[in-house]
C-alpha atoms as a PDB file:
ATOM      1  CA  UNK A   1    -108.385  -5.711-129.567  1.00  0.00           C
ATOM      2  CA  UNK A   2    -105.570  -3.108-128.496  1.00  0.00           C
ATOM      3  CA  UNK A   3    -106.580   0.403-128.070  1.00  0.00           C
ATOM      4  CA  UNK A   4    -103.914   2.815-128.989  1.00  0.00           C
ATOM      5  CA  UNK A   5    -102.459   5.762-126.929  1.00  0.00           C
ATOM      6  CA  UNK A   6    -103.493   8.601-129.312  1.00  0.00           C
ATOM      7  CA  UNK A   7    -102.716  12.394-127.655  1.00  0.00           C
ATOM      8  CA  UNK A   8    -105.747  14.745-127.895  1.00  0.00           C
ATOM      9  CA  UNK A   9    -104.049  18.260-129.026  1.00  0.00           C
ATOM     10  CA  UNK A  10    -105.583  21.117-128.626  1.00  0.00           C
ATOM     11  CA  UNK A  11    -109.383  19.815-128.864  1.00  0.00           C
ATOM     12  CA  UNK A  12    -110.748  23.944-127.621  1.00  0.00           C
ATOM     13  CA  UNK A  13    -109.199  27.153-128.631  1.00  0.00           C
ATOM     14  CA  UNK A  14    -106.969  28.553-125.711  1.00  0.00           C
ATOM     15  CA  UNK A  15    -108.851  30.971-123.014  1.00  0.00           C
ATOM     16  CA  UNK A  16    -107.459  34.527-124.147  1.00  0.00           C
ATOM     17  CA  UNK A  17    -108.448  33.726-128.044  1.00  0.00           C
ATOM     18  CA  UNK A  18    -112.130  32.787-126.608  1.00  0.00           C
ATOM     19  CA  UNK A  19    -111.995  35.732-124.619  1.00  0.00           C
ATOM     20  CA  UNK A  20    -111.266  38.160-127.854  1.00  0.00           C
ATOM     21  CA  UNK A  21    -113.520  36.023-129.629  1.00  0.00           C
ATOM     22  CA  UNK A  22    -117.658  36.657-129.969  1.00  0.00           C
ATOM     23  CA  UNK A  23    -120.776  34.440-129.283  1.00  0.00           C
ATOM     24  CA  UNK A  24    -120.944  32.556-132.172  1.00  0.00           C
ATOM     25  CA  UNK A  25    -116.870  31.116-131.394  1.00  0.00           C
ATOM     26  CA  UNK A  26    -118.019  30.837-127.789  1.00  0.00           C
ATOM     27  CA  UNK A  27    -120.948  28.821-129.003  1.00  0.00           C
ATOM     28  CA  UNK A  28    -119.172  26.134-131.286  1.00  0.00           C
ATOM     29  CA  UNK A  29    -116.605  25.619-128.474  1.00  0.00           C
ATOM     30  CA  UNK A  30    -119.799  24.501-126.399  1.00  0.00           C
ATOM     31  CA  UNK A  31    -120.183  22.443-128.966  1.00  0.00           C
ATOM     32  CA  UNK A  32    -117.208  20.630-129.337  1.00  0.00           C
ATOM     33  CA  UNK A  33    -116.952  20.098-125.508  1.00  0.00           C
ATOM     34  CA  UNK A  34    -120.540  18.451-126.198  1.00  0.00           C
ATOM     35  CA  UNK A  35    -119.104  16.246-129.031  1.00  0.00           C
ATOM     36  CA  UNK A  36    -115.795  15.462-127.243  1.00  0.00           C
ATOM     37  CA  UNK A  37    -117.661  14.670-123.434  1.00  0.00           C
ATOM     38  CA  UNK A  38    -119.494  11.695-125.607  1.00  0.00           C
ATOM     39  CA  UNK A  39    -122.353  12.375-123.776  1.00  0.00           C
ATOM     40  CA  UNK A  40    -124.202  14.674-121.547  1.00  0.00           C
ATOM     41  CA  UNK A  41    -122.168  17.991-119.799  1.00  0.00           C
ATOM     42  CA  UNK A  42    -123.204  20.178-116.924  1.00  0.00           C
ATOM     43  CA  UNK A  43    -122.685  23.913-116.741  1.00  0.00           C
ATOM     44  CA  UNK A  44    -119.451  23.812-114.506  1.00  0.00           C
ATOM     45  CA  UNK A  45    -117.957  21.216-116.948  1.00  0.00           C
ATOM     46  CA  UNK A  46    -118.485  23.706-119.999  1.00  0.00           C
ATOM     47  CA  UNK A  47    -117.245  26.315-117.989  1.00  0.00           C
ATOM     48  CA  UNK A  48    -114.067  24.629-116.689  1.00  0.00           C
ATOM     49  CA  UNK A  49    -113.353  23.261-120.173  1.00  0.00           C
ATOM     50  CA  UNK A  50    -113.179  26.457-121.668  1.00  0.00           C
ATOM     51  CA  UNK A  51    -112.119  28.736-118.636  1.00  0.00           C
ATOM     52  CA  UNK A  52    -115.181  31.074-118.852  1.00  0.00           C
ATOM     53  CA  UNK A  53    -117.448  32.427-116.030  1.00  0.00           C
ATOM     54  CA  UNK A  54    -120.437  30.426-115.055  1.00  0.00           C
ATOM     55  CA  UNK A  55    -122.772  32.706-115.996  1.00  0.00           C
ATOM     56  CA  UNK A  56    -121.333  32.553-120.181  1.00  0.00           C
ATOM     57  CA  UNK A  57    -121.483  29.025-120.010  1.00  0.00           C
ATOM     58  CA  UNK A  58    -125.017  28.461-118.834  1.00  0.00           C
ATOM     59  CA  UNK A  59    -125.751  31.625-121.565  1.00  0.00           C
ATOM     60  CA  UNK A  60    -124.468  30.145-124.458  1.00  0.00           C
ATOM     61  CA  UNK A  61    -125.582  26.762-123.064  1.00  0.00           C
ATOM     62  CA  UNK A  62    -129.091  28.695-123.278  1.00  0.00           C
ATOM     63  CA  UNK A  63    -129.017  30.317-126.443  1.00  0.00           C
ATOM     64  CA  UNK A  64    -127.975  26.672-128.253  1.00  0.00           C
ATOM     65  CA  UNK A  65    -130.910  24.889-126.409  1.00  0.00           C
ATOM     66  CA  UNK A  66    -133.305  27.626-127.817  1.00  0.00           C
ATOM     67  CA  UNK A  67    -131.885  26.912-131.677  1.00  0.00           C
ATOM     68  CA  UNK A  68    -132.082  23.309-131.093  1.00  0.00           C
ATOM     69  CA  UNK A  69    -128.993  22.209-131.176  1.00  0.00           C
ATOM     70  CA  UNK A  70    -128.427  21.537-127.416  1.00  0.00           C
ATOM     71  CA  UNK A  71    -131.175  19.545-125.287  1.00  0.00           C
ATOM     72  CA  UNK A  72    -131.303  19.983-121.424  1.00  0.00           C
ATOM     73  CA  UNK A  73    -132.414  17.096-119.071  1.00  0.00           C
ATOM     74  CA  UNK A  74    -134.547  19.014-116.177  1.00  0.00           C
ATOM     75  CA  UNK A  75    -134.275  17.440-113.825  1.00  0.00           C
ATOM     76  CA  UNK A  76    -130.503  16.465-113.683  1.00  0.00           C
ATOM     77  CA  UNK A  77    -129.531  19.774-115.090  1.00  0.00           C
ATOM     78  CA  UNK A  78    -126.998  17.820-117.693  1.00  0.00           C
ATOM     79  CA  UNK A  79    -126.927  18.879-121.336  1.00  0.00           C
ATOM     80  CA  UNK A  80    -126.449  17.230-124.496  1.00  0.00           C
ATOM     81  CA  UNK A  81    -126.311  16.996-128.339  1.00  0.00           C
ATOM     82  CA  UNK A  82    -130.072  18.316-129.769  1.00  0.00           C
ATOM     83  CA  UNK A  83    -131.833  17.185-132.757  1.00  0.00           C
ATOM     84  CA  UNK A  84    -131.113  20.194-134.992  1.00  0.00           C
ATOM     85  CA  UNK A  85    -127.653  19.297-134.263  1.00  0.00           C
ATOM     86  CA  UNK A  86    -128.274  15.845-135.054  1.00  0.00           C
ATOM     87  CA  UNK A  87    -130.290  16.585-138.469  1.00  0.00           C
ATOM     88  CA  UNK A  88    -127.312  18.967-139.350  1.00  0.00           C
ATOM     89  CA  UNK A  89    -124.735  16.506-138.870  1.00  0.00           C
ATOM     90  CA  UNK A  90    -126.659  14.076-141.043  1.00  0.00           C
ATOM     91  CA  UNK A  91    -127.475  16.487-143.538  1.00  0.00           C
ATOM     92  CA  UNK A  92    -123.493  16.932-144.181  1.00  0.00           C
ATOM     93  CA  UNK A  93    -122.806  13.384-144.314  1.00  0.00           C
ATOM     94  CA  UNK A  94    -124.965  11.960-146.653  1.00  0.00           C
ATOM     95  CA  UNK A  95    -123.504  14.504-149.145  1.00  0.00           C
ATOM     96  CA  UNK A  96    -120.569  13.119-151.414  1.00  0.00           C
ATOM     97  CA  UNK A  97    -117.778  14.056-149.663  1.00  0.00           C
ATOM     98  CA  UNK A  98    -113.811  13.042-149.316  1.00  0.00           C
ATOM     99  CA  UNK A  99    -114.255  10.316-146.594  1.00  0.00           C
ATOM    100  CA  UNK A 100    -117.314   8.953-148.131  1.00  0.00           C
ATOM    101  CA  UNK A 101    -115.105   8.227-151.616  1.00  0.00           C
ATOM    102  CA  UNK A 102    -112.458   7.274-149.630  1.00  0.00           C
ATOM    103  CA  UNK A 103    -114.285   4.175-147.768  1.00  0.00           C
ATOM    104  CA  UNK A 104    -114.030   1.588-150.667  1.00  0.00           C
ATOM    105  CA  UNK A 105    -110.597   2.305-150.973  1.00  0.00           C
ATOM    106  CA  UNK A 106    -109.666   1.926-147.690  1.00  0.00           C
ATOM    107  CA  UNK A 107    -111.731  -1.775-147.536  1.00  0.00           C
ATOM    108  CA  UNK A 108    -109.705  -2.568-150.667  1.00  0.00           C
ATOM    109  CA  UNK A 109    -106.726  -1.581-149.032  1.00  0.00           C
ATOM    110  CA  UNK A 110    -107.475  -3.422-145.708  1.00  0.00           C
ATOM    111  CA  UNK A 111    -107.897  -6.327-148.291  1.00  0.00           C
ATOM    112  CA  UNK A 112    -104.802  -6.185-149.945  1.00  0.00           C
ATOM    113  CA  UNK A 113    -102.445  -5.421-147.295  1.00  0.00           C
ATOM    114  CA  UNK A 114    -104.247  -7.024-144.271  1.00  0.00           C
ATOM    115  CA  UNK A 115    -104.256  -4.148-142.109  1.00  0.00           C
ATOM    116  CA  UNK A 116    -105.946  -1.418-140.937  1.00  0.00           C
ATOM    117  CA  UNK A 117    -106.212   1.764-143.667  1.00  0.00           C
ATOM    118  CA  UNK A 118    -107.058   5.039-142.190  1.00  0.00           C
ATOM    119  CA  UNK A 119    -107.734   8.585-143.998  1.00  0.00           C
ATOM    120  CA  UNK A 120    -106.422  11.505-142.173  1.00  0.00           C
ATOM    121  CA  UNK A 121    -108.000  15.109-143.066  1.00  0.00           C
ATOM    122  CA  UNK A 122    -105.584  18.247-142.466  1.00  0.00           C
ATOM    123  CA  UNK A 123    -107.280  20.842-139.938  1.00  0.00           C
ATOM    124  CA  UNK A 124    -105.380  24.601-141.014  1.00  0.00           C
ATOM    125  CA  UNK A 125    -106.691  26.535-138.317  1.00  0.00           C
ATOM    126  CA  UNK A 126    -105.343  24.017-135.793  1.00  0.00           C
ATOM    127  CA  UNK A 127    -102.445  23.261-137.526  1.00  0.00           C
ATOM    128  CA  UNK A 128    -103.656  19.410-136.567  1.00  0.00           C
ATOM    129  CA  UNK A 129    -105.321  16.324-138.398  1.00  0.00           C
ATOM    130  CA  UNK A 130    -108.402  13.696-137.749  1.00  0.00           C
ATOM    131  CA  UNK A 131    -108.656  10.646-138.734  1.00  0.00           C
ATOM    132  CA  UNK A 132    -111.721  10.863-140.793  1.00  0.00           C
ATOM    133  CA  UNK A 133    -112.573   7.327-142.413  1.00  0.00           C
ATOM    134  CA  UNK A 134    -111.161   3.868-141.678  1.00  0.00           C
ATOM    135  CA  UNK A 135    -111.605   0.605-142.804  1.00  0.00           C
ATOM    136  CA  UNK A 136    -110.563  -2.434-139.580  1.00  0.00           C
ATOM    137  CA  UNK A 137    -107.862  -4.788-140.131  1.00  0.00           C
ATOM    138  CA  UNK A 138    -109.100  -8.475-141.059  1.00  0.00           C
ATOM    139  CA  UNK A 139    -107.383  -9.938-137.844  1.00  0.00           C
ATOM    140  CA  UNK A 140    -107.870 -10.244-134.591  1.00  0.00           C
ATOM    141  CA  UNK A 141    -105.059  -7.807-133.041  1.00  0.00           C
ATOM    142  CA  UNK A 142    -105.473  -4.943-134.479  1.00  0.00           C
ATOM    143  CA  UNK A 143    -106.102  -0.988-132.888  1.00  0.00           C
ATOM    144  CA  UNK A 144    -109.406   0.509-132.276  1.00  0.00           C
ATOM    145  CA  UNK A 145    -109.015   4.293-133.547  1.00  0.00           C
ATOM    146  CA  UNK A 146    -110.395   7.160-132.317  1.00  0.00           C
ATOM    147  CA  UNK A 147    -112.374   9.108-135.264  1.00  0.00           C
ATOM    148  CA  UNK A 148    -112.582  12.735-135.491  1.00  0.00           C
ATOM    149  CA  UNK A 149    -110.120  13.177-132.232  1.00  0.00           C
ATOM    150  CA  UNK A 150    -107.899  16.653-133.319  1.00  0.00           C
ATOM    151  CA  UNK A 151    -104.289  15.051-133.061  1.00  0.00           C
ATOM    152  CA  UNK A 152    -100.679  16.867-133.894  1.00  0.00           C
ATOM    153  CA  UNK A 153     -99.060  16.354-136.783  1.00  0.00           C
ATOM    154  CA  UNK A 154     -95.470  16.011-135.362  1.00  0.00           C
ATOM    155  CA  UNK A 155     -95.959  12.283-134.560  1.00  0.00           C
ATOM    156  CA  UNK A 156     -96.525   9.192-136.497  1.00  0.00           C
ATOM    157  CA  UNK A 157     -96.659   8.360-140.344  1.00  0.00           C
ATOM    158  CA  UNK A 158     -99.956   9.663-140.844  1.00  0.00           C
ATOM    159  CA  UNK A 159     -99.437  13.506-139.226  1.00  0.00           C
ATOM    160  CA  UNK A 160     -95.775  13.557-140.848  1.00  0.00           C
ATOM    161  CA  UNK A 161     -96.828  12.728-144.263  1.00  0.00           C
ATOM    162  CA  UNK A 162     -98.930  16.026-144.016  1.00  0.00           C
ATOM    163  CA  UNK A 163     -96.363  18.189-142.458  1.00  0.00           C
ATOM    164  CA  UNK A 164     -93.563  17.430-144.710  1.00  0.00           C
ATOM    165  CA  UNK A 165     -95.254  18.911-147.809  1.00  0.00           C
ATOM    166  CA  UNK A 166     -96.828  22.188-145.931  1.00  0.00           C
ATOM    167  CA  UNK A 167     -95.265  25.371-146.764  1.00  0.00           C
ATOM    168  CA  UNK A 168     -93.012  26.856-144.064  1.00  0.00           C
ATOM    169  CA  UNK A 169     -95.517  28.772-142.420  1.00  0.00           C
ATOM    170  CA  UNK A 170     -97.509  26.079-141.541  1.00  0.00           C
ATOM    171  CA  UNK A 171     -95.178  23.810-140.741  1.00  0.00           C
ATOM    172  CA  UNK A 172     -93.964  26.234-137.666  1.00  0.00           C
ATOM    173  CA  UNK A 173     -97.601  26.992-136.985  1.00  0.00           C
ATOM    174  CA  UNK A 174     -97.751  22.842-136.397  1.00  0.00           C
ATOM    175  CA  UNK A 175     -94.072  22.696-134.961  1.00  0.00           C
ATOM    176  CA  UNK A 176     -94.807  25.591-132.213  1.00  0.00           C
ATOM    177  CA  UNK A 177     -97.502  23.695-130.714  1.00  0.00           C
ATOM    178  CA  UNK A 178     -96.921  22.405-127.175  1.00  0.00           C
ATOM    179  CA  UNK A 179     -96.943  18.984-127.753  1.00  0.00           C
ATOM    180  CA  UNK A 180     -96.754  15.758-125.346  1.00  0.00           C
ATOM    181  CA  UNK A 181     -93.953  12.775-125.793  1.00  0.00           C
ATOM    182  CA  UNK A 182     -94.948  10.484-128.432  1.00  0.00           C
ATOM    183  CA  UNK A 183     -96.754   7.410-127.460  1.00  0.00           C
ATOM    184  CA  UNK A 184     -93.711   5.372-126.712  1.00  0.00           C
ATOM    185  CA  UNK A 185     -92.223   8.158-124.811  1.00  0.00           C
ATOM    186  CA  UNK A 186     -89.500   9.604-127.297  1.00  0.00           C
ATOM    187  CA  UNK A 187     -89.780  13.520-126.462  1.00  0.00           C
ATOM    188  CA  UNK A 188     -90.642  16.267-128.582  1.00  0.00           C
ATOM    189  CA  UNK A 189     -87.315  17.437-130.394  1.00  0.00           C
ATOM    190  CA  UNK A 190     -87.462  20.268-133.577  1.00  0.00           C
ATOM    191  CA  UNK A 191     -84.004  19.394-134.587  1.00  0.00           C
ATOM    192  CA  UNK A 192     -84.853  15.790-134.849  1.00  0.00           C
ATOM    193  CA  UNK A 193     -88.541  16.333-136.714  1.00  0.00           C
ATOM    194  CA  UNK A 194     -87.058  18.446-139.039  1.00  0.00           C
ATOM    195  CA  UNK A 195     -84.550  15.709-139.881  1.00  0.00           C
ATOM    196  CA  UNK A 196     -87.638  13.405-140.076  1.00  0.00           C
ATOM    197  CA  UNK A 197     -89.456  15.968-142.968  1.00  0.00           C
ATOM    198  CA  UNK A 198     -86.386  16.394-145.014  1.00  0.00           C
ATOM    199  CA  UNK A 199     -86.613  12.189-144.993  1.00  0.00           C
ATOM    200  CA  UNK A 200     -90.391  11.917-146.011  1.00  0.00           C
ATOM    201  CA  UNK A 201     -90.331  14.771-148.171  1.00  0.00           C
ATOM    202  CA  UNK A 202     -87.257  12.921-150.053  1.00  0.00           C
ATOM    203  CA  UNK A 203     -88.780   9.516-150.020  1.00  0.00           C
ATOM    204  CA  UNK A 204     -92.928  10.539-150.502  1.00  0.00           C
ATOM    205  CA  UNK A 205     -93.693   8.485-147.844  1.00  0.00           C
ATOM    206  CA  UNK A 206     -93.611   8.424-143.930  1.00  0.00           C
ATOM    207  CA  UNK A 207     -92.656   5.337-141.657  1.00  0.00           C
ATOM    208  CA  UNK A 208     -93.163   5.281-137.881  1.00  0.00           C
ATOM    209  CA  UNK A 209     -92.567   3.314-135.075  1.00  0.00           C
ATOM    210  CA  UNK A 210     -94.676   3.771-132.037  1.00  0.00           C
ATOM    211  CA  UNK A 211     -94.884   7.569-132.603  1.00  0.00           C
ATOM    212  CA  UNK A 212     -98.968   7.806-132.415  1.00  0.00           C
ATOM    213  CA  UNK A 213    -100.016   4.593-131.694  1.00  0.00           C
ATOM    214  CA  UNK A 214     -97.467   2.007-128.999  1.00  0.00           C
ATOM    215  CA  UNK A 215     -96.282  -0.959-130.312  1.00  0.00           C
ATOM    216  CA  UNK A 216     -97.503   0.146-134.277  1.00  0.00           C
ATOM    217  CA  UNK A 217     -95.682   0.796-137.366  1.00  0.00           C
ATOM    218  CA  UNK A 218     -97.345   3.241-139.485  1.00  0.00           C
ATOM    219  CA  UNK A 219     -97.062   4.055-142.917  1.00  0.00           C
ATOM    220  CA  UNK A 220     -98.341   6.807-144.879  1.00  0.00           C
ATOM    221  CA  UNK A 221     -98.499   8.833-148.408  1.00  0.00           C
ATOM    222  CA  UNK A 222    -100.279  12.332-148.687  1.00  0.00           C
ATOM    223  CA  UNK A 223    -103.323  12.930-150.309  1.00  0.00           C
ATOM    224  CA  UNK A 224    -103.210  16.345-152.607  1.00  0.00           C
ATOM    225  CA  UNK A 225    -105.669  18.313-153.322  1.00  0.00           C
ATOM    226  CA  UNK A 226    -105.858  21.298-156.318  1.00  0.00           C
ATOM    227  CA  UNK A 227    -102.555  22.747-156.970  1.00  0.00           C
ATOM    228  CA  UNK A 228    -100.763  19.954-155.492  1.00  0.00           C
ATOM    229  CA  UNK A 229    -101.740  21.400-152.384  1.00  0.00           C
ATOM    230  CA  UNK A 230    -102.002  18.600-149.462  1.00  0.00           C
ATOM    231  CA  UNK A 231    -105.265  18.172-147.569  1.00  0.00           C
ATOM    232  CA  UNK A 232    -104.475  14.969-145.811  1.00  0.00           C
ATOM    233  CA  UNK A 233    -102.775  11.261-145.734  1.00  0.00           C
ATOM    234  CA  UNK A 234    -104.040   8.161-146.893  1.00  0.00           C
ATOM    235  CA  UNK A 235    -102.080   5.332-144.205  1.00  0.00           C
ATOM    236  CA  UNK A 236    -101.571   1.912-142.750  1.00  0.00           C
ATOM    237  CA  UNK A 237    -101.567   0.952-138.861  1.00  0.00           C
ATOM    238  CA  UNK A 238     -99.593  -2.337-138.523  1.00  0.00           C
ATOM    239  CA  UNK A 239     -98.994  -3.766-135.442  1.00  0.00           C
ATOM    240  CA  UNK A 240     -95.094  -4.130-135.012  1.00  0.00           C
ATOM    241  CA  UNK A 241     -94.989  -7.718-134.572  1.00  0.00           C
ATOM    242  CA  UNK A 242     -96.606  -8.352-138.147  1.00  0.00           C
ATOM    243  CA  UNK A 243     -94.615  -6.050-139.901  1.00  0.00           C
ATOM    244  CA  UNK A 244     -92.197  -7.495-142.106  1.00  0.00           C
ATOM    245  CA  UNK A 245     -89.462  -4.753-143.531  1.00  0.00           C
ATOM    246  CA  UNK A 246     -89.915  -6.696-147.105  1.00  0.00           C
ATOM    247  CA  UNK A 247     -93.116  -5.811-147.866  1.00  0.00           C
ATOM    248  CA  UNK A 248     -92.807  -2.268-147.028  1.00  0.00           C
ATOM    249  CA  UNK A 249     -92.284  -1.682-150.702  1.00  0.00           C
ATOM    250  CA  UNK A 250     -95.830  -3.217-151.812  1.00  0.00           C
ATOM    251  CA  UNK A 251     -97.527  -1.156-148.974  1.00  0.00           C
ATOM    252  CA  UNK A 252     -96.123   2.447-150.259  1.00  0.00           C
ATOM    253  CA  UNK A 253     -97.314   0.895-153.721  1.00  0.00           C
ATOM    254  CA  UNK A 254    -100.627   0.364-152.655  1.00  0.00           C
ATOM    255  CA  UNK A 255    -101.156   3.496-150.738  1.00  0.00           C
ATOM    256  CA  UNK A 256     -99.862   5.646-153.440  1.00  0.00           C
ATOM    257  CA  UNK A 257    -102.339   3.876-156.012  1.00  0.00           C
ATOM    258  CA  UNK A 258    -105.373   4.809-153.384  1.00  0.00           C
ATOM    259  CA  UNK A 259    -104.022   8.206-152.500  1.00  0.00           C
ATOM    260  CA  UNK A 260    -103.919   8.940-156.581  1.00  0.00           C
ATOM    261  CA  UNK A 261    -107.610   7.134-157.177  1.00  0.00           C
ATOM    262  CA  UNK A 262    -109.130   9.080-154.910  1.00  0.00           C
ATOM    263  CA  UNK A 263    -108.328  12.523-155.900  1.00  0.00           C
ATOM    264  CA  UNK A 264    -109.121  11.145-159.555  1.00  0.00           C
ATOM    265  CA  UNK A 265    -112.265  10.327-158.053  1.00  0.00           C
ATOM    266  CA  UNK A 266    -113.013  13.385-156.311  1.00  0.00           C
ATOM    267  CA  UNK A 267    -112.449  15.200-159.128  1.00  0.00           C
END
């Protein structure tokens, strides 16, 4: 199984906004370091992660332990996800949501098409998406994904089929990002996106090579919420040596048909 080369983008709010920013922003950035370390953190880690004093880290480290939400080992002084956090979390995702309709249609699409389907979930205040449900490819090669990772929209099908239909605003919020190479090494180039979004927004669809994932073609529709307004991409991963040009027509088909069901069925 290949594991892609996916680039994290901005996964904590830059130092000066956390510094003009109160306890309870503080707090949820201790929180995502939690969720992002995969594990347990220590004080200097928390406070290295999100440039603050040592002292505010093991405060707000503190203050989440007492709600619950935050669990410290003792005796190694490490700290990780609590069961209020955990109950929380659960509560949310048991609830009817958009990647909980969206999971039998991406198994029907993996189905279909072979491949792996992925649902990708616009983030506004990062100007950034997540890949929020999946369903695996069939076959043996295929790309393990990262869930819930905050990734840029500039690169591959699935970020570009977002960014194409955002108003202008938001499109330079996403575009004036510092962003990475893609993941085959093509460098970050304005004129040359913008060239990319005039060619998805003409066509409805986006169609990658390597961009996000190396060695992958991707493929991707948006998903649009009320008003037309787009809150994410339904998509294919396809590793390049299996992708044959001909049936890129059937895969936009299919991918459309989910991307259309699922709003239907969201309602």
């Amino acid at each position: 199984m290949a594991r892609p080369s996916i680039e994290l983008v901005h996964d904590q709010p830059p130092a000066s906004r956390l510094d003009a920013s109160g306890t309870v922003a503080r707090a949820l950035a201790v929180l995502r370091t939690i969720a992002d370390a995969g594990g347990e953190v220590g004080v200097k880690q928390v406070s290295d992660a999100l440039h603050l004093p040592m002292s505010t880290a093991h405060r707000l480290l503190d203050l989440l332990s007492a709600e619950g939400y935050v669990e410290r080992d003792p005796e190694r002084r490490r700290y990780r996800a609590g069961l209020e956090w955990l109950r929380v979390s659960n509560r949310i995702l048991s609830q009817e949501n958009l990647p909980r309709l969206a999971v039998p249609m991406l198994t029907d699409l993996s189905r279909e098409s072979g491949e792996t389907a992925l649902l990708s979930l616009y983030q506004p205040s990062h100007a950034a998406m997540i890949f929020a449900a999946k369903s695996d490819s069939p076959h043996m090669l295929r790309y393990e994904i990262d869930m819930y990772v905050r990734l840029p929209l500039v690169w591959g099908a699935s970020g570009l089929s977002i960014l194409a239909f955002l108003g202008a605003r938001e499109q330079q919020a996403a575009i004036d990002r510092p962003h990475k190479p893609s993941a085959s090494g093509e460098a970050f180039d304005e004129a040359r996106l913008r060239e990319k979004l005039t060619e998805v927004a003409s066509r409805g669809y986006a169609l990658t090579r390597g961009e996000k994932v190396a060695g992958a073609v991707g493929i991707a529709v948006p998903v649009r919420g009320s008003g037309s307004t787009v809150i994410g991409s339904i998509g294919l991963t396809i590793p390049a040596a299996r992708f044959v040009p001909v049936h890129g027509d059937v895969y936009i088909a299919i991918l459309k048909a989910a991307a259309a069901r699922l709003m239907s069925r969201a309602g």
